[in-house]
PDB file of N, CA and C in Angstrom:
ATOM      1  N   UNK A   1     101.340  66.930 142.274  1.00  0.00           N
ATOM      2  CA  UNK A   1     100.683  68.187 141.947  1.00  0.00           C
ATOM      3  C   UNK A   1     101.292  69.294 142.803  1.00  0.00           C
ATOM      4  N   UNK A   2     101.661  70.439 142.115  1.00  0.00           N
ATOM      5  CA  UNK A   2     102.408  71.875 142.965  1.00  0.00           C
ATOM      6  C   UNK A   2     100.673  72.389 142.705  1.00  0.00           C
ATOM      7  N   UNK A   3     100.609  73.035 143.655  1.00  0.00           N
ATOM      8  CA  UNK A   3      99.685  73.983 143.786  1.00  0.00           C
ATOM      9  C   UNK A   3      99.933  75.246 145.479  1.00  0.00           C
ATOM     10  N   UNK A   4      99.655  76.381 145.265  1.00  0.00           N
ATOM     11  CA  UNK A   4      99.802  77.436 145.573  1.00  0.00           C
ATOM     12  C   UNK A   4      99.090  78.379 145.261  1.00  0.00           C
ATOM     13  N   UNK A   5      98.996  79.962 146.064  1.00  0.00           N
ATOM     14  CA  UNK A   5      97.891  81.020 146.264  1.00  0.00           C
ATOM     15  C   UNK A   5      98.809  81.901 145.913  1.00  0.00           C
ATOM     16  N   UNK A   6      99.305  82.931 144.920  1.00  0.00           N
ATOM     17  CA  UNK A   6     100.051  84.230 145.100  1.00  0.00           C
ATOM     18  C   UNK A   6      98.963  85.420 145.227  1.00  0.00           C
ATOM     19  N   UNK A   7      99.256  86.282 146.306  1.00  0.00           N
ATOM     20  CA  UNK A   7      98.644  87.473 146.650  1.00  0.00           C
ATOM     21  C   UNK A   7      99.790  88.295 146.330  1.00  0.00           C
ATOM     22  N   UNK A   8      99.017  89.800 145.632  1.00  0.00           N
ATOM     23  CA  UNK A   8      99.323  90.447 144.918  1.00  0.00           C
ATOM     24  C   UNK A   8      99.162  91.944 145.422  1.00  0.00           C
ATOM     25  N   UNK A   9      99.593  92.852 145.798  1.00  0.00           N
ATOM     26  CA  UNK A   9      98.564  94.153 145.916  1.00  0.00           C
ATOM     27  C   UNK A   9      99.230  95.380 145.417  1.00  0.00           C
ATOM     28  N   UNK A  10      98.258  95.996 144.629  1.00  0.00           N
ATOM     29  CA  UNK A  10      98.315  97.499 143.462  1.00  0.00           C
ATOM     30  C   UNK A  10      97.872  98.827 143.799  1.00  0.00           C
ATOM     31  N   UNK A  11      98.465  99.363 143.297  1.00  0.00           N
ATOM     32  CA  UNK A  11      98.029 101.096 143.276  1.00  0.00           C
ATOM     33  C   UNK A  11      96.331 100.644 142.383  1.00  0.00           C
ATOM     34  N   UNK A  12      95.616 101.557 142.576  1.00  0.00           N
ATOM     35  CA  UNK A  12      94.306 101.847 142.187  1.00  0.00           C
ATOM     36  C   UNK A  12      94.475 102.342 140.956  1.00  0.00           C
ATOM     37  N   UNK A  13      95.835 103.070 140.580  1.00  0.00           N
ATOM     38  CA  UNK A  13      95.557 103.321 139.386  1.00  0.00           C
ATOM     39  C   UNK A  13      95.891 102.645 138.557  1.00  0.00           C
ATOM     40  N   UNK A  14      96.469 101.458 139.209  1.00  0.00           N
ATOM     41  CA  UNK A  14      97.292 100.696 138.056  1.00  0.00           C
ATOM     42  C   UNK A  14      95.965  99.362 137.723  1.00  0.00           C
ATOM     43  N   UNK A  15      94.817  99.390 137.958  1.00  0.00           N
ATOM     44  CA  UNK A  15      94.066  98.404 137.900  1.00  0.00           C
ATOM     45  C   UNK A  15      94.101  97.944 136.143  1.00  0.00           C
ATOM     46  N   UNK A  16      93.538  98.827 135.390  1.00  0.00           N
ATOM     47  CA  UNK A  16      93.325  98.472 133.726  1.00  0.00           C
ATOM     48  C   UNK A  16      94.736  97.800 133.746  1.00  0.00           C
ATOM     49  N   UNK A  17      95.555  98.080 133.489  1.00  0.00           N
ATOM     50  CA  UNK A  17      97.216  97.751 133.637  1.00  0.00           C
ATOM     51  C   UNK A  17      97.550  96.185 133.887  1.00  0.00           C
ATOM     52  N   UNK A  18      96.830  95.880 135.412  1.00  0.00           N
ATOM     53  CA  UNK A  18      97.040  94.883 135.385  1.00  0.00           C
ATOM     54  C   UNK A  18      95.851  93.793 135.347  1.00  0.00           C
ATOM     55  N   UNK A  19      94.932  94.632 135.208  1.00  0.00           N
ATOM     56  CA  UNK A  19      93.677  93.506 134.564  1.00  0.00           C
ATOM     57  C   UNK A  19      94.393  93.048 133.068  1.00  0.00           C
ATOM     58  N   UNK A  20      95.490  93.644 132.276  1.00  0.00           N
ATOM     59  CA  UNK A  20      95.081  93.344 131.033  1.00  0.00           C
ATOM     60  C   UNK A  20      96.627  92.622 131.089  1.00  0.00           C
ATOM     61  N   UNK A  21      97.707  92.711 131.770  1.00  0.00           N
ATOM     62  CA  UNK A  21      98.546  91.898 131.971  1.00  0.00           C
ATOM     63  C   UNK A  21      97.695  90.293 132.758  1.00  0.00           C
ATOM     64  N   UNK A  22      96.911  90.558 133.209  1.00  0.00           N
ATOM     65  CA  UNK A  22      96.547  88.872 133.941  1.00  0.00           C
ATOM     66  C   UNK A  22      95.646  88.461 132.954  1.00  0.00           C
ATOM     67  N   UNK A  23      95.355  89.374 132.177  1.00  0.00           N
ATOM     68  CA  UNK A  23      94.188  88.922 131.097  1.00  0.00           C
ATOM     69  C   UNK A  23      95.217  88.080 130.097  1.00  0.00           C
ATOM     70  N   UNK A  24      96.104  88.328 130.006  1.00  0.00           N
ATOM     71  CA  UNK A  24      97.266  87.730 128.967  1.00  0.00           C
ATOM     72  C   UNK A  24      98.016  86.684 129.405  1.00  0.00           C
ATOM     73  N   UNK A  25      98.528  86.843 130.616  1.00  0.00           N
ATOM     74  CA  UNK A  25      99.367  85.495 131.105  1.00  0.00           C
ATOM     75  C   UNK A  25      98.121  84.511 131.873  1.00  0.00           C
ATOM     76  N   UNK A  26      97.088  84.517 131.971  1.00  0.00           N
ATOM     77  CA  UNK A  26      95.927  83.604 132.193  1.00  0.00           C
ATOM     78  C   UNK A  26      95.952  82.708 131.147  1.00  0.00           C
ATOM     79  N   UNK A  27      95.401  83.710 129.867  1.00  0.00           N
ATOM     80  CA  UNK A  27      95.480  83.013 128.405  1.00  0.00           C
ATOM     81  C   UNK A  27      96.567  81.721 128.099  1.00  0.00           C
ATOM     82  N   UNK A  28      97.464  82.775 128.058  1.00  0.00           N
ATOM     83  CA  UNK A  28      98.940  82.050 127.607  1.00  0.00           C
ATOM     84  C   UNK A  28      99.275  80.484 128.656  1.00  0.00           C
ATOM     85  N   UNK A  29      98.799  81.126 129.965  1.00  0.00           N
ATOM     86  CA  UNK A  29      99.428  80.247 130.858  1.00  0.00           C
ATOM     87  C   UNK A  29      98.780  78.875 131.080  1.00  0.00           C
ATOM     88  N   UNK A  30      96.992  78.955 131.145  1.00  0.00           N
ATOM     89  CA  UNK A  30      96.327  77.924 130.316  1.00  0.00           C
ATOM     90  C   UNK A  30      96.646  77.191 129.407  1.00  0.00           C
ATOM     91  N   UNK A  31      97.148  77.398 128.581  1.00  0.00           N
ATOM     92  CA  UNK A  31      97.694  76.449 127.076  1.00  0.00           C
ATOM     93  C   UNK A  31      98.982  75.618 127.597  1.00  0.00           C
ATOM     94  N   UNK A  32      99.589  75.667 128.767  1.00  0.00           N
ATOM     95  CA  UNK A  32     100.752  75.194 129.220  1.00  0.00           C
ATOM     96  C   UNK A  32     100.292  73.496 129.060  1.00  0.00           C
ATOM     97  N   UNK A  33     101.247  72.844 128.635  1.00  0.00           N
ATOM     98  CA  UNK A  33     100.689  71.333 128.846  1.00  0.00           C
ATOM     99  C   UNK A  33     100.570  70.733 130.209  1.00  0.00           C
ATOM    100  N   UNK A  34     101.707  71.350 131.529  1.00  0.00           N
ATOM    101  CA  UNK A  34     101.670  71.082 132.627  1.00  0.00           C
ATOM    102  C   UNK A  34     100.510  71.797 133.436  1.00  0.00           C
ATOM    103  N   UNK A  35     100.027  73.161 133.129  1.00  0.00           N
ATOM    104  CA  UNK A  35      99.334  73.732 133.843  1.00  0.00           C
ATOM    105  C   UNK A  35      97.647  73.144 133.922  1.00  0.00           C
ATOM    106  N   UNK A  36      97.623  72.798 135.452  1.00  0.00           N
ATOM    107  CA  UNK A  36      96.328  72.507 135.789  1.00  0.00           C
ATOM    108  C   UNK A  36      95.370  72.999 135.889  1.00  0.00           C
ATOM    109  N   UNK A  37      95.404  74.332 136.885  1.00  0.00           N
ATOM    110  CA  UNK A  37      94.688  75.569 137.011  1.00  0.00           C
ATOM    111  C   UNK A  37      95.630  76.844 136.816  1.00  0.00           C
ATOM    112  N   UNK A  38      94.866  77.834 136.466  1.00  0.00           N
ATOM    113  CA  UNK A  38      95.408  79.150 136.486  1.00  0.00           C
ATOM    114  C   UNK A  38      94.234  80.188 136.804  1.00  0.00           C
ATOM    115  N   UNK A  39      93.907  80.558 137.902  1.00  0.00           N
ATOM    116  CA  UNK A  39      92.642  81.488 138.223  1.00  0.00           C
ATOM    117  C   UNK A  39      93.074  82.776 138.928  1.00  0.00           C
ATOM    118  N   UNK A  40      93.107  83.829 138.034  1.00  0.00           N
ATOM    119  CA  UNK A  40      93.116  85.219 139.176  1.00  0.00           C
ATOM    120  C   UNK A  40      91.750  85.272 139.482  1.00  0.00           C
ATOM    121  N   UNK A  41      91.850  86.176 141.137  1.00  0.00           N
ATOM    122  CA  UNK A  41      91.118  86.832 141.400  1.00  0.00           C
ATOM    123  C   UNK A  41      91.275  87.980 142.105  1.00  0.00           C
ATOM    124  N   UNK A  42      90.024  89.139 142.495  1.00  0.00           N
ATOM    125  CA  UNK A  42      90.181  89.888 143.459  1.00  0.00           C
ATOM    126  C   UNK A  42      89.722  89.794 144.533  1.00  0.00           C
ATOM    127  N   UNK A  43      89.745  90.550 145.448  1.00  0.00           N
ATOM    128  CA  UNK A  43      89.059  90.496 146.593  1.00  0.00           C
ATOM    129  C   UNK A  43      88.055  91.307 146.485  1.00  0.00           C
ATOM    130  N   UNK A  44      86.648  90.844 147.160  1.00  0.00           N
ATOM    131  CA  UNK A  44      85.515  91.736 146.828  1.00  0.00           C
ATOM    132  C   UNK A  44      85.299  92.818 147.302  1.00  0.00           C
ATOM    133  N   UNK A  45      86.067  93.070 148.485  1.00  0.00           N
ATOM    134  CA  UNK A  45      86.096  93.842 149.353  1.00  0.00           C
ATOM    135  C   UNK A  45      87.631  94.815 149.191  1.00  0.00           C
ATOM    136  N   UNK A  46      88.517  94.178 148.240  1.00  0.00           N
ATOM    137  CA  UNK A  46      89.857  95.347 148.056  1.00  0.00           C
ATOM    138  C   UNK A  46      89.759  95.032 146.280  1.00  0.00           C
ATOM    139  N   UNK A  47      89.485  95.793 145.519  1.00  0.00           N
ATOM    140  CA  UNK A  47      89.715  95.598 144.257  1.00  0.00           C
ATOM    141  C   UNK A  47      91.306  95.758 143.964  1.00  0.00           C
ATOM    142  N   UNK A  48      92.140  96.192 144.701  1.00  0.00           N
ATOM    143  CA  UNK A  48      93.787  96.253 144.840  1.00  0.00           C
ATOM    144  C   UNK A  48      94.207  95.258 144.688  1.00  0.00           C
ATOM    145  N   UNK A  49      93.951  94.340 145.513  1.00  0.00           N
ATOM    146  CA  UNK A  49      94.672  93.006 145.971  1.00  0.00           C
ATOM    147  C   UNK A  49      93.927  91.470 144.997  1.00  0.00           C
ATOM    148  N   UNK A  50      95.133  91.021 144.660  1.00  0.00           N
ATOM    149  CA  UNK A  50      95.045  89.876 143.588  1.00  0.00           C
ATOM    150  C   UNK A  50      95.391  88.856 144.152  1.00  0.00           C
ATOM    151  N   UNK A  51      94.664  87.561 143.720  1.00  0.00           N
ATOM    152  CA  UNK A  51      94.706  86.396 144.065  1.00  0.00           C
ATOM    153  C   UNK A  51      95.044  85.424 143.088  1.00  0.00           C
ATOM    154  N   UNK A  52      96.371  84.372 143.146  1.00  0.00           N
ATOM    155  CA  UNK A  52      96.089  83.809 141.790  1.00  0.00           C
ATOM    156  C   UNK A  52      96.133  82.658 142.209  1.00  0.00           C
ATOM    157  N   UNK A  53      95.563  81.487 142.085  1.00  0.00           N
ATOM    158  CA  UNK A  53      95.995  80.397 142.504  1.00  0.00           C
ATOM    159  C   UNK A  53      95.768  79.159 141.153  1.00  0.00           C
ATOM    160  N   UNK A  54      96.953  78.441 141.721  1.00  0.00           N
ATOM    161  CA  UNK A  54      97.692  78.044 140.512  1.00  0.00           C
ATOM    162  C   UNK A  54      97.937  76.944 140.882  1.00  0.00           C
ATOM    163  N   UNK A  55      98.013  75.833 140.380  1.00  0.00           N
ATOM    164  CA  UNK A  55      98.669  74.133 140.141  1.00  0.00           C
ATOM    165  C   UNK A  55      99.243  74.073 139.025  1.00  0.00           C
ATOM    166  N   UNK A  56     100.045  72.992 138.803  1.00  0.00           N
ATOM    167  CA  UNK A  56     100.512  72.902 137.557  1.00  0.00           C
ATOM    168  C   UNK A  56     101.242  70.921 137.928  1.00  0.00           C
ATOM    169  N   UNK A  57     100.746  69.987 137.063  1.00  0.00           N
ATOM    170  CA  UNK A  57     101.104  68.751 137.534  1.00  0.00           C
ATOM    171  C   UNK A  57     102.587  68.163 138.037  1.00  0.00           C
ATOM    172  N   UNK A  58     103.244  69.003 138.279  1.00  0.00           N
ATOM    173  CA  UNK A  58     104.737  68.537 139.138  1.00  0.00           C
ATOM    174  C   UNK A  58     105.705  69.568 138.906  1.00  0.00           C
ATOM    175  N   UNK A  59     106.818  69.496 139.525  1.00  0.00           N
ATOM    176  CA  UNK A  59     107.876  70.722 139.512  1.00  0.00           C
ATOM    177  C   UNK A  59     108.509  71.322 138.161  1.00  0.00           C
ATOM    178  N   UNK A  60     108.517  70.431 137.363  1.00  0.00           N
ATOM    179  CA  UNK A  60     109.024  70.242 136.077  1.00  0.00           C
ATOM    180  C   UNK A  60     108.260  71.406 135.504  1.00  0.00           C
ATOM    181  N   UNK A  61     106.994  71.204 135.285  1.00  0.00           N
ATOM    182  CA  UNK A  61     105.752  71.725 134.727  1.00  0.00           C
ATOM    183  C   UNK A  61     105.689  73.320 135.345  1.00  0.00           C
ATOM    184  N   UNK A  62     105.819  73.532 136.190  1.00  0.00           N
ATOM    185  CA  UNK A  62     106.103  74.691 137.328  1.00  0.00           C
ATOM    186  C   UNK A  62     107.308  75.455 136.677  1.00  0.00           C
ATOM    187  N   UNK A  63     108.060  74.711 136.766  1.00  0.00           N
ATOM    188  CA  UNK A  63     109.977  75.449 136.306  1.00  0.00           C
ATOM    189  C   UNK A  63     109.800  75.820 134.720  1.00  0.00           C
ATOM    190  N   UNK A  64     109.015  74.765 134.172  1.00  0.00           N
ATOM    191  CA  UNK A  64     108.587  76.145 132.809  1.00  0.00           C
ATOM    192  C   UNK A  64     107.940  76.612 132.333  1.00  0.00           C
ATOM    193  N   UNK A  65     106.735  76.694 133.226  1.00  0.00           N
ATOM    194  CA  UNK A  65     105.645  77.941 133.530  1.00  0.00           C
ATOM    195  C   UNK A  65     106.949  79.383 133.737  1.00  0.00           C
ATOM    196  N   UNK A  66     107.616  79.268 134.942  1.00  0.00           N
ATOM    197  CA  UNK A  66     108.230  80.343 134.828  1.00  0.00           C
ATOM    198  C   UNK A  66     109.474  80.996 134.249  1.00  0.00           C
ATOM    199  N   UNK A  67     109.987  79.911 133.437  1.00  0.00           N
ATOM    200  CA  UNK A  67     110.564  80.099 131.967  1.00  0.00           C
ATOM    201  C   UNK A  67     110.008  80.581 131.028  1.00  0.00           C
ATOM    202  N   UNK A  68     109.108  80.341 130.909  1.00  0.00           N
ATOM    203  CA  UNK A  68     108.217  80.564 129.662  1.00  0.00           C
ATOM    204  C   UNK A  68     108.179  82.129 129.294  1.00  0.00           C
ATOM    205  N   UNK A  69     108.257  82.871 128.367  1.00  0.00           N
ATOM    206  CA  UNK A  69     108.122  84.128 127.526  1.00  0.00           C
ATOM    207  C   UNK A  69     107.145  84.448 127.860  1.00  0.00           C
ATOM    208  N   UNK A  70     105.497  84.335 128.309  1.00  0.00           N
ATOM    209  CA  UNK A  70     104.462  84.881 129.179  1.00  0.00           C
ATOM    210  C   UNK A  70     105.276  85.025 130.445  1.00  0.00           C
ATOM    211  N   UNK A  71     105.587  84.210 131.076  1.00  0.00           N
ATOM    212  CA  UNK A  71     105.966  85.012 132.409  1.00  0.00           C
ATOM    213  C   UNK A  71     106.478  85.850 132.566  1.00  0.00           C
ATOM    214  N   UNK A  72     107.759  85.880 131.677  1.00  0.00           N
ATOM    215  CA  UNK A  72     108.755  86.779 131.741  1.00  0.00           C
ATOM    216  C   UNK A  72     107.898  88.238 131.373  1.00  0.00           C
ATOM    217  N   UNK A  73     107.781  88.057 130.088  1.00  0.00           N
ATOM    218  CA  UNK A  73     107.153  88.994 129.954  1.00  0.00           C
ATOM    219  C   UNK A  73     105.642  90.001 130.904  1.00  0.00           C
ATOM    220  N   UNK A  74     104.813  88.880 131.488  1.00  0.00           N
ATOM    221  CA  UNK A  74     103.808  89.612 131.559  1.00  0.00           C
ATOM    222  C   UNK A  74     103.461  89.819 133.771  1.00  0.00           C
ATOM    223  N   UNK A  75     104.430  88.801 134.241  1.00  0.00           N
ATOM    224  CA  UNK A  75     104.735  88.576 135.396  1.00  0.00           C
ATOM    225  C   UNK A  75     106.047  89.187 135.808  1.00  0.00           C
ATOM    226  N   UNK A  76     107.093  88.972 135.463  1.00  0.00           N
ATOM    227  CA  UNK A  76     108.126  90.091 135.866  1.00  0.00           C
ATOM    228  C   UNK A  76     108.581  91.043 135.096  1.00  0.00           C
ATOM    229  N   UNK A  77     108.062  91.423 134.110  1.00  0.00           N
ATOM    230  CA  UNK A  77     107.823  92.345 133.057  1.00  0.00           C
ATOM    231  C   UNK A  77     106.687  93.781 133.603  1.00  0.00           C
ATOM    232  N   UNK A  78     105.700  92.825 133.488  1.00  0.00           N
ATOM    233  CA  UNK A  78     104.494  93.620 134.040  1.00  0.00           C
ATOM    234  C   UNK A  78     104.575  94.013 135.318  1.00  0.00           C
ATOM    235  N   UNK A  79     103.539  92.667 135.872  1.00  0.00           N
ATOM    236  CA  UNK A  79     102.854  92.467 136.987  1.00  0.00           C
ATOM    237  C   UNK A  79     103.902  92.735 137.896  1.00  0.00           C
ATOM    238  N   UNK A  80     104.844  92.035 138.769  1.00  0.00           N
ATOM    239  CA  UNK A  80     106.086  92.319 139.190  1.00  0.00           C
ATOM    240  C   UNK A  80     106.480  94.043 139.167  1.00  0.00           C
ATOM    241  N   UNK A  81     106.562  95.161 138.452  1.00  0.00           N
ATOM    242  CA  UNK A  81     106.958  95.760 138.640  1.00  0.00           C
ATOM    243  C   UNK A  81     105.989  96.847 139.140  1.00  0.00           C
ATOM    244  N   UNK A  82     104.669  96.407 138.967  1.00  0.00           N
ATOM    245  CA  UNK A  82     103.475  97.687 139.710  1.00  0.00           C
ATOM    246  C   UNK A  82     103.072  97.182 140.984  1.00  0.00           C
ATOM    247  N   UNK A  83     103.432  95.953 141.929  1.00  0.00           N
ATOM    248  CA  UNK A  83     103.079  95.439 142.806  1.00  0.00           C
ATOM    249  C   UNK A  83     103.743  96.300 144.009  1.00  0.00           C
ATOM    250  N   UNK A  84     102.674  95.843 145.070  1.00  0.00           N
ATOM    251  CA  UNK A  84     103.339  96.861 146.160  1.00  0.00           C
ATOM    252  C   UNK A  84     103.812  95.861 147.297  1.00  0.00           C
ATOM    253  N   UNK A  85     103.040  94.764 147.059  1.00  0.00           N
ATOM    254  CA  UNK A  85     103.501  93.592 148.000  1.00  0.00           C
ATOM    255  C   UNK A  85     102.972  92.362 147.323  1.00  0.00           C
ATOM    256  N   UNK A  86     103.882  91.191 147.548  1.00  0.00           N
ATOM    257  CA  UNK A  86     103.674  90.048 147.349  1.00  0.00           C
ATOM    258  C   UNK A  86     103.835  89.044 148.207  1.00  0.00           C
ATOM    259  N   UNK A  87     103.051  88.071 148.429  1.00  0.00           N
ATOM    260  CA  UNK A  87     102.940  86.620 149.067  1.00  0.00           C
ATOM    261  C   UNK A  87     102.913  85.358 148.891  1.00  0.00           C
ATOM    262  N   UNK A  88     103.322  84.210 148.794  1.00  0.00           N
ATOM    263  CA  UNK A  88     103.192  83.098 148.352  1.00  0.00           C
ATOM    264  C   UNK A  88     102.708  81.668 149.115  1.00  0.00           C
ATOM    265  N   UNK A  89     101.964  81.586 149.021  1.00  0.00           N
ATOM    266  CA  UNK A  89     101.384  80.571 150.116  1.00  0.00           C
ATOM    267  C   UNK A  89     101.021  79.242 149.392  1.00  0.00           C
ATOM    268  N   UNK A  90     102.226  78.174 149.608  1.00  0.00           N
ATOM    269  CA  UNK A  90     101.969  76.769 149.158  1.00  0.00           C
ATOM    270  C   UNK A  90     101.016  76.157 149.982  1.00  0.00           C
ATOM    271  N   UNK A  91     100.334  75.312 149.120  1.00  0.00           N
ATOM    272  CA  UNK A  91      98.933  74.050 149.419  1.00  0.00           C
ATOM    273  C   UNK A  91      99.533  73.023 149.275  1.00  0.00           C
ATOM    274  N   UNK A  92      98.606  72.189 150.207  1.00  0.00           N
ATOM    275  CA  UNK A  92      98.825  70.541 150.063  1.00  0.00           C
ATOM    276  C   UNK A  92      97.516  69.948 150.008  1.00  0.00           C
ATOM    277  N   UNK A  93      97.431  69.436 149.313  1.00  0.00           N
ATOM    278  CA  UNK A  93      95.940  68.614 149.170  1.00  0.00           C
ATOM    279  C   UNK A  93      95.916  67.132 150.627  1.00  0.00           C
ATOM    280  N   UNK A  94      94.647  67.566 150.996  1.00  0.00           N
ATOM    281  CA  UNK A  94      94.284  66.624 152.317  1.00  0.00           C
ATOM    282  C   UNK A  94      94.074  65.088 151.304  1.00  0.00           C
TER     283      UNK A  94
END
């Protein structure tokens, strides 16, 4: 199992923008046969800053999650280009 946290953080004005880009690659990215979880969130306290955390059952499954025509499109298409900073923080299950 890959699993990982990407933090995200936006201009205020770009919120509708990218509520409706994560509203789409959530969708899409769910239907993946490898994908385990796919959950954005915000922070309650910064409506800016995005949380997505994500598994997907092995590397394979992962490598074409981000092949895939949702990503491209709605992650380095979109999301990717209104971000002001990004982070990636891999998990390991205890």
């Amino acid at each position: 199992m890959v699993s990982f946290i990407v933090r995200l953080r936006f201009a205020a004005e770009d919120r509708e923008e990218i509520a409706e880009h994560l509203r789409l690659i959530t969708e899409a990215s769910r239907a993946e046969a490898g994908c385990v979880s796919y959950i954005p969130l915000t922070l309650e306290d910064d409506p800016d800053s995005v949380l997505i955390f994500e598994q997907y059952a092995d590397e394979a499954a992962l490598a074409a999650h981000r092949a895939s025509e949702h990503f491209q499109r709605y992650a380095i298409g979109g999301l990717y280009q209104r971000m002001r900073e990004r982070a990636v923080e891999n998990l390991r299950a205890l």
